[in-house]
C-alpha atoms as a PDB file:
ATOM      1  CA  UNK A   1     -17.698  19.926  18.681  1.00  0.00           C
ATOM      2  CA  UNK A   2     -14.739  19.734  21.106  1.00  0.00           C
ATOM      3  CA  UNK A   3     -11.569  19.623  18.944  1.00  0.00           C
ATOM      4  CA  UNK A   4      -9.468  18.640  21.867  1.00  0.00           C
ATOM      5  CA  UNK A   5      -8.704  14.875  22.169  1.00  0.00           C
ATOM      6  CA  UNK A   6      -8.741  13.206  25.921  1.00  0.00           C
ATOM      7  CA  UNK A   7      -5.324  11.761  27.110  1.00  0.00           C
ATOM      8  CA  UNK A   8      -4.944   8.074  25.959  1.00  0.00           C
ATOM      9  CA  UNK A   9      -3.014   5.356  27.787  1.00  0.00           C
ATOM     10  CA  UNK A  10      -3.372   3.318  31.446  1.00  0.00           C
ATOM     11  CA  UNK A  11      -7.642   2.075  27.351  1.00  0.00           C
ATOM     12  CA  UNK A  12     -30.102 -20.774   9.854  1.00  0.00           C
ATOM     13  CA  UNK A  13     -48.138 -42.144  -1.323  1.00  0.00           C
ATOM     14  CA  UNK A  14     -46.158 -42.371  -4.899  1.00  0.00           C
ATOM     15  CA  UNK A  15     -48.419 -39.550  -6.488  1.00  0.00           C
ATOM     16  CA  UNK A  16     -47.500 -37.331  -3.916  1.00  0.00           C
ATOM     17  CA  UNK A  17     -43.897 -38.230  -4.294  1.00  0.00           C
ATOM     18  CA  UNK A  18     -43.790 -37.850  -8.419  1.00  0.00           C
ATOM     19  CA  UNK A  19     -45.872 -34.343  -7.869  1.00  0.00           C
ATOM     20  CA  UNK A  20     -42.921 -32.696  -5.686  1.00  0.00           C
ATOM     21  CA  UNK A  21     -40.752 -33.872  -8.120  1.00  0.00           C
ATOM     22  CA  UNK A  22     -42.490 -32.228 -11.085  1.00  0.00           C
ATOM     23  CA  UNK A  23     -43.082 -28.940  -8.959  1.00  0.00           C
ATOM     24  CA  UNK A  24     -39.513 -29.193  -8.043  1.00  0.00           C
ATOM     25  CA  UNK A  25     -38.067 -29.692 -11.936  1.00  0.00           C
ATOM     26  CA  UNK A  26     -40.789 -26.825 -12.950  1.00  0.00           C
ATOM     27  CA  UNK A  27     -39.122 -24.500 -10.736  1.00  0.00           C
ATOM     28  CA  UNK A  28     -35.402 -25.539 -11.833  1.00  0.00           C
ATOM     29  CA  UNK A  29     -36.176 -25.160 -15.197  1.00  0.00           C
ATOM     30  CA  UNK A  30     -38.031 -21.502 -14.514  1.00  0.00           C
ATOM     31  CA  UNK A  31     -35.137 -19.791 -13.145  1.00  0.00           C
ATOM     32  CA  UNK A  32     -32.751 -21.296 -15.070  1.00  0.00           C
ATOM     33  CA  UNK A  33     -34.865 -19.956 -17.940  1.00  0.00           C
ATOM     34  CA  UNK A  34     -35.076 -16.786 -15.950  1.00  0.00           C
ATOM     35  CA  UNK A  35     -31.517 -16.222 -15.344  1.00  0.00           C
ATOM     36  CA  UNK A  36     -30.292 -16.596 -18.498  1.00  0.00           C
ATOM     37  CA  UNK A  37     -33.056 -14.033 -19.757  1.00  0.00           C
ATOM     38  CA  UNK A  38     -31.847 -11.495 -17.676  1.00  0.00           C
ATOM     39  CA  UNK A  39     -28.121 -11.982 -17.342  1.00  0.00           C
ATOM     40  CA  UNK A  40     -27.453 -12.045 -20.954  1.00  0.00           C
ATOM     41  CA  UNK A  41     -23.275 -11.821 -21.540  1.00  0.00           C
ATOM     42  CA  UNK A  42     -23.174 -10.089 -17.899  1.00  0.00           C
ATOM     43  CA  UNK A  43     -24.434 -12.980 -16.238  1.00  0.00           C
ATOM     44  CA  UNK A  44     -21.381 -15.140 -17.712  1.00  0.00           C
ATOM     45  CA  UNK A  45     -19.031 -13.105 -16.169  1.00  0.00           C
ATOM     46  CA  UNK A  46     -20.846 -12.264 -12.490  1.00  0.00           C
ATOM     47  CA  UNK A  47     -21.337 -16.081 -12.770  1.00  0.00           C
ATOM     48  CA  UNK A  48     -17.400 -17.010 -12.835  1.00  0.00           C
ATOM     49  CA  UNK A  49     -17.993 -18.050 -16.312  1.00  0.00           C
ATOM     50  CA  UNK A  50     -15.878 -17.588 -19.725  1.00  0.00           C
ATOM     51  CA  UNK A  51     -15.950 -13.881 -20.787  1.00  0.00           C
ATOM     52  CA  UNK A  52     -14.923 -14.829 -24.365  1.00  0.00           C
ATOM     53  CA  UNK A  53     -18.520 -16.760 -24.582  1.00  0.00           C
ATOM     54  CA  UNK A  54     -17.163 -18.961 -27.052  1.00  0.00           C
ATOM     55  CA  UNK A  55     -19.321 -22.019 -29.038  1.00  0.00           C
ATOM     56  CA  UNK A  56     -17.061 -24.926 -27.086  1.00  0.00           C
ATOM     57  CA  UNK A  57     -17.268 -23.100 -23.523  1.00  0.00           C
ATOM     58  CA  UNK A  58     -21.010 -22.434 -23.539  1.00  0.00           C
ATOM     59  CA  UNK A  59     -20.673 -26.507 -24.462  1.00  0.00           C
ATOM     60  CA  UNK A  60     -18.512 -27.909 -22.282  1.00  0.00           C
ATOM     61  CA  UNK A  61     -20.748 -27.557 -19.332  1.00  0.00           C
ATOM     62  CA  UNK A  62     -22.241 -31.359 -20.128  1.00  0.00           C
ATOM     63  CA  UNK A  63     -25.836 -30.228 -21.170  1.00  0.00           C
ATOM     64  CA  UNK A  64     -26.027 -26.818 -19.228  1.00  0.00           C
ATOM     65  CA  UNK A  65     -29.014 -24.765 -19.189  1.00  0.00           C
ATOM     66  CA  UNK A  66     -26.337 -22.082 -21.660  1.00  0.00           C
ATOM     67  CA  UNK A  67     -26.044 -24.941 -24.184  1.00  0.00           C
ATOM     68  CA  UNK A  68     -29.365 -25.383 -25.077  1.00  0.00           C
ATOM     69  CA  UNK A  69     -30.312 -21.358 -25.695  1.00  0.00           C
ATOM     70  CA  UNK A  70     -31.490 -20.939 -29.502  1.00  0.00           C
ATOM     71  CA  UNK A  71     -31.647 -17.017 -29.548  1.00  0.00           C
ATOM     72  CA  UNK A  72     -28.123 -16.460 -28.262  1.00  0.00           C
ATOM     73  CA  UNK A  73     -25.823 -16.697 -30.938  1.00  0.00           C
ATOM     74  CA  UNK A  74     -22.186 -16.962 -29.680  1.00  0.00           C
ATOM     75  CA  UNK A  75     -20.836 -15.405 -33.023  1.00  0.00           C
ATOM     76  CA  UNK A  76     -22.855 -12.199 -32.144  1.00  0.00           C
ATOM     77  CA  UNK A  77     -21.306  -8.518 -31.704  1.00  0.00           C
ATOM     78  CA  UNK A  78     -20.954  -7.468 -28.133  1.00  0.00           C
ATOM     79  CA  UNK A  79     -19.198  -6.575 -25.917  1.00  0.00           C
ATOM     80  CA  UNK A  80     -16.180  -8.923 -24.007  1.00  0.00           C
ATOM     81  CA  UNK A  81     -14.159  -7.242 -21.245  1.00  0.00           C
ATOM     82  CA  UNK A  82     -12.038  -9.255 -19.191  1.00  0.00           C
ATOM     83  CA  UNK A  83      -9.655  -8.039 -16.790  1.00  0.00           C
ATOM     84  CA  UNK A  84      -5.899  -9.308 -16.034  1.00  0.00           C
ATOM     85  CA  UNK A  85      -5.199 -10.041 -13.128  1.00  0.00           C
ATOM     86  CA  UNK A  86      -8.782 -11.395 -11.945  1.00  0.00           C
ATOM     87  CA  UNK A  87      -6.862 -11.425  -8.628  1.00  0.00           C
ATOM     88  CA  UNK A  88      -4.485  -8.913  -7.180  1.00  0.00           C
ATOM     89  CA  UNK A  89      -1.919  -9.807  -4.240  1.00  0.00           C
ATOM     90  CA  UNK A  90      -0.901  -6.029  -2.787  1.00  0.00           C
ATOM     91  CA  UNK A  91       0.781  -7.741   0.013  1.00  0.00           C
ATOM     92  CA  UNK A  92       1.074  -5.151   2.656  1.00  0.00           C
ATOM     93  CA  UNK A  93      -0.169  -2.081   2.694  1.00  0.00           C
ATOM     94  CA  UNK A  94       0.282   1.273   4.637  1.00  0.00           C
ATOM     95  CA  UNK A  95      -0.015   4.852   5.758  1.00  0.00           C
ATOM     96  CA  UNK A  96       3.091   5.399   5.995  1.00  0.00           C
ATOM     97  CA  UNK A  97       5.369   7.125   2.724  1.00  0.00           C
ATOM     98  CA  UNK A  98       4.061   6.329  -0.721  1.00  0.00           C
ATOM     99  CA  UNK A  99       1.047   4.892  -1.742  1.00  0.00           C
ATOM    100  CA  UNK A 100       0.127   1.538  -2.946  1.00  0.00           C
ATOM    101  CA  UNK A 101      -0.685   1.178  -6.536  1.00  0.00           C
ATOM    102  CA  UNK A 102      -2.024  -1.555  -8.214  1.00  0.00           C
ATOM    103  CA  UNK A 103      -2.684  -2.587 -11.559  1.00  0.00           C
ATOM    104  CA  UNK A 104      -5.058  -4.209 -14.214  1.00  0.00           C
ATOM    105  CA  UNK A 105      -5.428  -4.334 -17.675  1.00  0.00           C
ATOM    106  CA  UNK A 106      -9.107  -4.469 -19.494  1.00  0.00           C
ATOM    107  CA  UNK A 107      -9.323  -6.340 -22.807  1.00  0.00           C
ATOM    108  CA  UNK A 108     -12.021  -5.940 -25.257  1.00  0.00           C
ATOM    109  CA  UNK A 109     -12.364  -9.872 -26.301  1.00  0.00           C
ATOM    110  CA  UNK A 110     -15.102  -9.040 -28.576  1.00  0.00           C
ATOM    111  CA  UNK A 111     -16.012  -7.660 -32.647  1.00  0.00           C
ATOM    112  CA  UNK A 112     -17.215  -4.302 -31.578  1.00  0.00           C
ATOM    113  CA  UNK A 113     -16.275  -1.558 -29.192  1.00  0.00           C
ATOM    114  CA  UNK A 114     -16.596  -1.794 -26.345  1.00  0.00           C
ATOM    115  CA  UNK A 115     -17.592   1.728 -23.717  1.00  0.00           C
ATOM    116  CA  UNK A 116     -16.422   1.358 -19.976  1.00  0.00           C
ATOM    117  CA  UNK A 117     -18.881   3.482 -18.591  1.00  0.00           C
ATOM    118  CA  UNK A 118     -17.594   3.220 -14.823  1.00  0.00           C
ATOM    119  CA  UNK A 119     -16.665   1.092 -11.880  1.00  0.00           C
ATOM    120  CA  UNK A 120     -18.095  -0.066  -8.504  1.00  0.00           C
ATOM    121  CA  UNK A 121     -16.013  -0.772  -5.530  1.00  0.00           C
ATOM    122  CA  UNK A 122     -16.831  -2.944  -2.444  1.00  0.00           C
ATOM    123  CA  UNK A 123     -15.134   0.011  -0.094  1.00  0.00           C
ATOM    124  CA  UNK A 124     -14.581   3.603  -0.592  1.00  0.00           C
ATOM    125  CA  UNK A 125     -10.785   2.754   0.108  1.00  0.00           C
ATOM    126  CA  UNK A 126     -10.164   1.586  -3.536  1.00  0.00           C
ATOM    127  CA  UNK A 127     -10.033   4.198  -6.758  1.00  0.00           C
ATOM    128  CA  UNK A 128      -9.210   3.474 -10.040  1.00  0.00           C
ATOM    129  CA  UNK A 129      -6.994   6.476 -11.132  1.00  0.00           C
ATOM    130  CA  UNK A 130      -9.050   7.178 -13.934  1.00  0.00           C
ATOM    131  CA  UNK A 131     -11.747   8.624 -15.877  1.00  0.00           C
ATOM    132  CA  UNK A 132     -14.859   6.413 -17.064  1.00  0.00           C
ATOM    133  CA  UNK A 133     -16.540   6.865 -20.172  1.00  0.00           C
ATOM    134  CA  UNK A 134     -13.466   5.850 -22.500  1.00  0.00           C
ATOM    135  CA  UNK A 135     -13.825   2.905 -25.528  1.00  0.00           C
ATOM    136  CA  UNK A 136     -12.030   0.047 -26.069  1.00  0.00           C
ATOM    137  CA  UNK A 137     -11.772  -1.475 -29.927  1.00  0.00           C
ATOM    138  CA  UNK A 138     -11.828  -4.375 -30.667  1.00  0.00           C
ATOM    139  CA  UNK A 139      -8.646  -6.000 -29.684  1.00  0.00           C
ATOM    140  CA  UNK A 140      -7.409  -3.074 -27.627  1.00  0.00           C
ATOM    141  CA  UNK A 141      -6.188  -2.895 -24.233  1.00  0.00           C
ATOM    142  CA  UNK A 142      -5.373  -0.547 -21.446  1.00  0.00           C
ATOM    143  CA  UNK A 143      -3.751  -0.589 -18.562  1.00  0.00           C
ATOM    144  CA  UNK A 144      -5.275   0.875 -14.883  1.00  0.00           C
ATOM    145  CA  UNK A 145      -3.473   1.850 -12.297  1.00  0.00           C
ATOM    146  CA  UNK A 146      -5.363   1.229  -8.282  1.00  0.00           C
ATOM    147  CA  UNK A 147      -4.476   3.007  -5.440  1.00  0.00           C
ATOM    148  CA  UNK A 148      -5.366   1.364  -2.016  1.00  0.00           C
ATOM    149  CA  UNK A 149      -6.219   3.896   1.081  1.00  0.00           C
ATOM    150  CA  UNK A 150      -5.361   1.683   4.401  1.00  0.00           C
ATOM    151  CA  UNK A 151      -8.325   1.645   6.752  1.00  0.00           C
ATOM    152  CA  UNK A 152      -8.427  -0.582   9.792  1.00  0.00           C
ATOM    153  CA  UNK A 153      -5.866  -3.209  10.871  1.00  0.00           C
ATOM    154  CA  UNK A 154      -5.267  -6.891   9.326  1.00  0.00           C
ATOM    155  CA  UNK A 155      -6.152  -8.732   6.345  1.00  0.00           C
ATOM    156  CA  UNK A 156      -8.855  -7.501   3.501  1.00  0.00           C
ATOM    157  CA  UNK A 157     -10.426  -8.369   0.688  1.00  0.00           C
ATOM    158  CA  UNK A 158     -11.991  -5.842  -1.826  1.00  0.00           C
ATOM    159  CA  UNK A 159     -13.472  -6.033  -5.405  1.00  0.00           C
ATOM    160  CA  UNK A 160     -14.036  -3.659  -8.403  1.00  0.00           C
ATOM    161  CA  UNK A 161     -16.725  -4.680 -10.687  1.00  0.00           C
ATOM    162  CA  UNK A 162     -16.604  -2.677 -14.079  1.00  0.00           C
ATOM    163  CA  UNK A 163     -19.536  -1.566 -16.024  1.00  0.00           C
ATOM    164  CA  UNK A 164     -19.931  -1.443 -19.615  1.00  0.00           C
ATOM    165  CA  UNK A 165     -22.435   0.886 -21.657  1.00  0.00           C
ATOM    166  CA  UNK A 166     -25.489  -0.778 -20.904  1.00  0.00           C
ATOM    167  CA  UNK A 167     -24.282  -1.557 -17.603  1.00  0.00           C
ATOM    168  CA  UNK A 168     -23.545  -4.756 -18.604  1.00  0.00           C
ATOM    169  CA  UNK A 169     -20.685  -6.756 -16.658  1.00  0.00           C
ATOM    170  CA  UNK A 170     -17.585  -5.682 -18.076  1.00  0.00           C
ATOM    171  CA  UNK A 171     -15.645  -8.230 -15.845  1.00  0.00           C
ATOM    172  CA  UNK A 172     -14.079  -8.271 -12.191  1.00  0.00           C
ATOM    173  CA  UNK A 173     -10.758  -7.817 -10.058  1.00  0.00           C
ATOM    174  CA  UNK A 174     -10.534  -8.775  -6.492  1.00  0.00           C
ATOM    175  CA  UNK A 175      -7.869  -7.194  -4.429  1.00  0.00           C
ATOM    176  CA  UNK A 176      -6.481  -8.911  -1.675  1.00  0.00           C
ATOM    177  CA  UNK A 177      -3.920  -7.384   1.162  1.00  0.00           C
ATOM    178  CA  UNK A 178      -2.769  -6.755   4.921  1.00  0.00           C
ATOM    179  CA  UNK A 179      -3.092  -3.343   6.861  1.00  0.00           C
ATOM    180  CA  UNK A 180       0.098  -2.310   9.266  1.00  0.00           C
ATOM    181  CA  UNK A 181       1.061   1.219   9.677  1.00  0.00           C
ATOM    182  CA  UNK A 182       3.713   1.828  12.526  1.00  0.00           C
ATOM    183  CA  UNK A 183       1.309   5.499  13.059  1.00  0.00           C
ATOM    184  CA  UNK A 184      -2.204   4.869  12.070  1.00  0.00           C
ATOM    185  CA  UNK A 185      -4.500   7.401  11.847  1.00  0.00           C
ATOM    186  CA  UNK A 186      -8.181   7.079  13.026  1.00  0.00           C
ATOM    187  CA  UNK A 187     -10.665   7.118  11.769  1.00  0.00           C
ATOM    188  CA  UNK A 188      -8.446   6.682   8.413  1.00  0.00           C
ATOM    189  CA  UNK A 189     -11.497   7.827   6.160  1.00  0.00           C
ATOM    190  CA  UNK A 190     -11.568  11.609   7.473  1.00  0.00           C
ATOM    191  CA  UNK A 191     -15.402  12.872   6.745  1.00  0.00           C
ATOM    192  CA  UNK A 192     -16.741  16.238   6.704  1.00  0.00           C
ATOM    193  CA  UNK A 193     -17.988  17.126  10.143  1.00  0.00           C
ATOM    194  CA  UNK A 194     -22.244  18.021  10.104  1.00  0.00           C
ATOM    195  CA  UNK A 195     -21.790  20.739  12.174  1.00  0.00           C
ATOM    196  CA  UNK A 196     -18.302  23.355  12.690  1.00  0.00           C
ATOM    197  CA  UNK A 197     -15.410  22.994  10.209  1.00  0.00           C
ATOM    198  CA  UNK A 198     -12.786  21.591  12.458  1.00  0.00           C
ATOM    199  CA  UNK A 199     -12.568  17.921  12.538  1.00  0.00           C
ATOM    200  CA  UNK A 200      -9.610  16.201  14.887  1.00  0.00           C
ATOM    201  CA  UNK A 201      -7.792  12.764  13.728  1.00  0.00           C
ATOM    202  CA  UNK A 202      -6.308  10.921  16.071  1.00  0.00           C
ATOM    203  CA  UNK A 203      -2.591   9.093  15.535  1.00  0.00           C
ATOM    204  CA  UNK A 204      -1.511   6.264  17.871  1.00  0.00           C
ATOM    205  CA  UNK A 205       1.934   4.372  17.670  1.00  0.00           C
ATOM    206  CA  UNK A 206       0.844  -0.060  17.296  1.00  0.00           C
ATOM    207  CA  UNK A 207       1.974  -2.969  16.633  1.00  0.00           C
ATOM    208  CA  UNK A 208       0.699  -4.966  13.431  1.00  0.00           C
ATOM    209  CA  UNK A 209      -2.389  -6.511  15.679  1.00  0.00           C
ATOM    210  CA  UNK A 210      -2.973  -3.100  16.526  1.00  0.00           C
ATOM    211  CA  UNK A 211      -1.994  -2.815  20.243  1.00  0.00           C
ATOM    212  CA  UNK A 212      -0.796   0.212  21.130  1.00  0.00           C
ATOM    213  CA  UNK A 213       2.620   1.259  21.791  1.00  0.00           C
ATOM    214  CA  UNK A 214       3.588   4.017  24.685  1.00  0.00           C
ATOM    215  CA  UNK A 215       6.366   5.645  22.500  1.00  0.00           C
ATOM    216  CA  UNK A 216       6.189   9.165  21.719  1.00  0.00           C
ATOM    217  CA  UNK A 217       6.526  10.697  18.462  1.00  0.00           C
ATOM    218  CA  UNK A 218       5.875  14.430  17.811  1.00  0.00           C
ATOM    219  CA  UNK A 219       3.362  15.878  14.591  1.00  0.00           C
ATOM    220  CA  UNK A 220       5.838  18.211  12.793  1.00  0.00           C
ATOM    221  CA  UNK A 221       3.278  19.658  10.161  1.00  0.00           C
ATOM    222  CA  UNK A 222       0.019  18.981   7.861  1.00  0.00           C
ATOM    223  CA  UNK A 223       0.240  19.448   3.937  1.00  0.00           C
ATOM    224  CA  UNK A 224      -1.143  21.051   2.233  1.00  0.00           C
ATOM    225  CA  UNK A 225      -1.653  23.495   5.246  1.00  0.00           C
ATOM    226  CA  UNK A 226      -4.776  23.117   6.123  1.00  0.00           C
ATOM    227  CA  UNK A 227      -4.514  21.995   9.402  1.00  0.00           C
ATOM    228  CA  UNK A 228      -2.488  21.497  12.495  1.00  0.00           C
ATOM    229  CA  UNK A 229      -1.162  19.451  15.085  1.00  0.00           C
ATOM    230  CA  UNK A 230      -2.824  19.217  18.270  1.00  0.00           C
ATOM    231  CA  UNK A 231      -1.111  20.744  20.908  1.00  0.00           C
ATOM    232  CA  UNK A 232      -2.524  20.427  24.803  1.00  0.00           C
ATOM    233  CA  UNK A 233      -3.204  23.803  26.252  1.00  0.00           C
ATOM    234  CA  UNK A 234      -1.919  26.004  28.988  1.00  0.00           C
ATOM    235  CA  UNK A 235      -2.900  23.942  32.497  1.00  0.00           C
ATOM    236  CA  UNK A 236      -3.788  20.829  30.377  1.00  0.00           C
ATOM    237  CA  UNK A 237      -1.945  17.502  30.496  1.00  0.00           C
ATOM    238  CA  UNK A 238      -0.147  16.085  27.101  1.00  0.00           C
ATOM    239  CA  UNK A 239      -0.859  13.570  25.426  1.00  0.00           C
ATOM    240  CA  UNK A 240       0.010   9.646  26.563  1.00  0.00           C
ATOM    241  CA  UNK A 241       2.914   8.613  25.008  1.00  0.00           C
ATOM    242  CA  UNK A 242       2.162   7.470  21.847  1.00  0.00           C
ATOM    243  CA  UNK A 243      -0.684   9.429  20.659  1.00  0.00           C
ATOM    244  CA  UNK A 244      -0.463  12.593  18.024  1.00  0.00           C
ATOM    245  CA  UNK A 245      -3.627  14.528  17.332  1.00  0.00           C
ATOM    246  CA  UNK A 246      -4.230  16.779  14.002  1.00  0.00           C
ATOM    247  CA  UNK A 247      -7.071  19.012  13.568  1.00  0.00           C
ATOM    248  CA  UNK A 248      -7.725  19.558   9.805  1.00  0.00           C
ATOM    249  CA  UNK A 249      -9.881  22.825   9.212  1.00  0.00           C
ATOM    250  CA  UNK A 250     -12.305  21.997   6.103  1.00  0.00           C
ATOM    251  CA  UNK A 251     -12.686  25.825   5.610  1.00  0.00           C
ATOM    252  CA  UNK A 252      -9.548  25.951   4.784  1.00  0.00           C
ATOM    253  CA  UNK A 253      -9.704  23.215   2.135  1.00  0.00           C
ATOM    254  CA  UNK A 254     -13.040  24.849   0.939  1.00  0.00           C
ATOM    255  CA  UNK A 255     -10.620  27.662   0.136  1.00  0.00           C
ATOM    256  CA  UNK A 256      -7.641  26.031  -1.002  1.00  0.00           C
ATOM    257  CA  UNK A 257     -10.299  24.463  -3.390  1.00  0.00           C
ATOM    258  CA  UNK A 258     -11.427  27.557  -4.996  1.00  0.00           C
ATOM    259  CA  UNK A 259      -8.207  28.565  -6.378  1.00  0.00           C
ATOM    260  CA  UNK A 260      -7.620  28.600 -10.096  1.00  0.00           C
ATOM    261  CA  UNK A 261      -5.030  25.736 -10.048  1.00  0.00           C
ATOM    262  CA  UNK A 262      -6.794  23.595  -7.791  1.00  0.00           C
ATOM    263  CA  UNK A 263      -8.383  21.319 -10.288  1.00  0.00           C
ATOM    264  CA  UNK A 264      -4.583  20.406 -11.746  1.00  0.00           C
ATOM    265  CA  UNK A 265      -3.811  19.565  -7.907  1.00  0.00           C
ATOM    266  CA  UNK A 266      -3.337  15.712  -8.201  1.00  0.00           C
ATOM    267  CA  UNK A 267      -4.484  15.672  -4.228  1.00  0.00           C
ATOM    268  CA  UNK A 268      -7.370  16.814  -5.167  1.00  0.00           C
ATOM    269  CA  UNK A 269     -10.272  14.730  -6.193  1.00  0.00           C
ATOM    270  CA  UNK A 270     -13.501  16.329  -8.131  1.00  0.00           C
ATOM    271  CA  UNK A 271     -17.312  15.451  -7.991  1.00  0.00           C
ATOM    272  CA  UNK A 272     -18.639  16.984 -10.909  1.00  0.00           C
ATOM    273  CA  UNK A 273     -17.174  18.868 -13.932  1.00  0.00           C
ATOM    274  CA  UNK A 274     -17.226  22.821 -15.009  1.00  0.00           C
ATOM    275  CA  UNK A 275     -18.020  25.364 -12.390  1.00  0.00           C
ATOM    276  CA  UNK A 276     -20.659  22.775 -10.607  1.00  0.00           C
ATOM    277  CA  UNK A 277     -17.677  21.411  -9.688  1.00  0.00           C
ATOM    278  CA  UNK A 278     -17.314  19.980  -5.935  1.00  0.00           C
ATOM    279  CA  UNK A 279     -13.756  18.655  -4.114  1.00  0.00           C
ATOM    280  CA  UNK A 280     -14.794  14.896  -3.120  1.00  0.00           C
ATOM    281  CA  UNK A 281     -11.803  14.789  -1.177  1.00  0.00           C
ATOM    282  CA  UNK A 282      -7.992  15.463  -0.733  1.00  0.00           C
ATOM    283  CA  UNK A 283      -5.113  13.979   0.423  1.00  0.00           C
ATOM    284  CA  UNK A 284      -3.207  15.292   3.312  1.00  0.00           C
ATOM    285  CA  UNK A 285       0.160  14.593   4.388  1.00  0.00           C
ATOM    286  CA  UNK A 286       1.096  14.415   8.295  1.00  0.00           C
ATOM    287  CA  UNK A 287       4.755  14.879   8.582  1.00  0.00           C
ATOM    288  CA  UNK A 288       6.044  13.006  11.635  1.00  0.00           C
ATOM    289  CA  UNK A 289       9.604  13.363  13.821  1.00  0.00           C
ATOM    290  CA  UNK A 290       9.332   9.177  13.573  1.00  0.00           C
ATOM    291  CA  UNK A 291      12.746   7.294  11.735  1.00  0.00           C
ATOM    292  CA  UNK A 292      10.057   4.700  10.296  1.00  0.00           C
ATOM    293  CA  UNK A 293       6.847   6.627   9.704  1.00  0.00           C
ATOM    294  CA  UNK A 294       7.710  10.223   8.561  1.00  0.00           C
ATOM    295  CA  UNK A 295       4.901  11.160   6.745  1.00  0.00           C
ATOM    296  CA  UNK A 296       1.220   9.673   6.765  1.00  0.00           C
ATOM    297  CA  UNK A 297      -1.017  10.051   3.946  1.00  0.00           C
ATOM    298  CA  UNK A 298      -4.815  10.054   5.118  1.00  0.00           C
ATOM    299  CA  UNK A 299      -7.333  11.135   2.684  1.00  0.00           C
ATOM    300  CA  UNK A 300     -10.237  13.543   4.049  1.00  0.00           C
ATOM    301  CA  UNK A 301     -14.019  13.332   2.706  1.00  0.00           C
ATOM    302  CA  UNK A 302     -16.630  16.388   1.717  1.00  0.00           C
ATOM    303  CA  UNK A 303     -19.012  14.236   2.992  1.00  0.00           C
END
């Protein structure tokens, strides 16, 4: 694949009436029946309901489908996670210096323990910096710290679902913020090339509705070193003001991966555990001659 980027600038009867209305009531009451059946305690929560599941709030619906179950005592051990905030404001978010980190807190509501067995995410931009698999008692709490990875431009919306042993609902956060980097880096999810090792990001100078902006900044360096800025070659023209080019070498992470201390390298993330282990990806730092965007964190993919 070329590794060279191209110069950027000047770019839906009555019987008949009360037989609808029994078909209509049969159905009602079959998936209501049906929901319930299936959702169990999970279904509360992916249904906005009360996590604690609690006599008076299964009640207070006014004759709701909940209040009339026989084989679900509310009394009964299992599991209650809910997570503080249900709603997180990061404000905005960038590229550019330290990372945003976020936080929740996941408290076991119920009379037994209660194992988080993992964590879905509605983008591959949002981790939770932490292992799954740990138990809360009854009563206990703990804290979660979630880092944000700016891709695109503008206002998002993300959520984490969490997943209890059983992979029962364990409750919900949704994460709400605003994408501006001075220097944005595209595409801001780096992933391993199918064919070569040598993949090239591109960095353009905009404005927060992402239009670009013709003033030149110079790529000092890549950390770790496993790549390098782009530099035009003898008899070819630069680069438009305001465009930067790295090209990160994945052979070179493959090897920086290998070493012994890799695995205590917080850049590093892992798929896997023991020698099966894989790097899932790493965090690079692009250092920048810029006042307001020195360094740019962009994290890069093993496909």
């Amino acid at each position: 694949m070329t590794t060279q980027p191209s110069p950027r600038g000047s770019f839906t009867p009555l019987l008949v009436v009360g037989a609808l209305a029994l078909v209509a009531a049969g159905v009602y009451l079959n998936l209501t029946s049906a929901d319930d059946a299936n959702t169990g305690s999970a279904g509360v929560l992916a249904r906005g309901g009360d996590s604690s599941g609690d006599a008076s709030g299964a009640s207070g619906g006014g004759g709701s489908a909940r209040s009339v179950r026989k084989d679900e005592d509310p009394d009964s051990p299992r599991p209650r996670v809910r997570v503080e905030p249900e709603k997180l404001d990061l404000g905005r978010v960038t590229q550019c210096g330290e990372p945003t980190i976020g936080e929740v807190t996941l408290t076991n509501d119920g009379r037994t323990p209660a194992k988080v067995d993992g964590w879905v995410a509605t983008c591959g931009c949002i981790s939770v910096l932490a292992e799954p698999g740990f138990v809360l008692d009854p009563g206990a709490s703990r804290a979660l710290p979630i880092r944000v990875d700016p891709a695109g431009i503008g206002g998002k919306s993300q959520r984490i679902d969490f997943r209890l042993n059983g992979n029962a609902l364990g409750g919900r956060v949704r994460l709400d913020y605003e994408v501006y980097s001075p220097i944005r880096v595209m595409p801001s999810m780096a992933i391993r090339p199918e064919k070569g090792t040598e993949l090239l990001l591109e960095l353009e100078r905009s404005t927060p509705e992402g239009e670009h902006i013709a003033a030149p900044f110079e790529v000092l360096a890549v950390l770790p070193p496993v790549g390098r800025p782009w530099k035009a070659a003898e008899g070819e023209p630069p680069l438009d003001p305001g465009w930067g080019g790295v090209i990160v070498d994945y052979a070179a992470i493959d090897e920086l991966a290998a070493q012994p201390d890799s695995r205590a390298d917080p850049a590093f993330e892992w798929r896997g555990n023991g020698d099966g282990a894989r790097w899932k990806t790493l965090e690079l730092i692009i250092r920048t001659d810029d006042s307001v965007c020195g360094e740019i964190r962009v994290r890069v993919r093993n496909g």
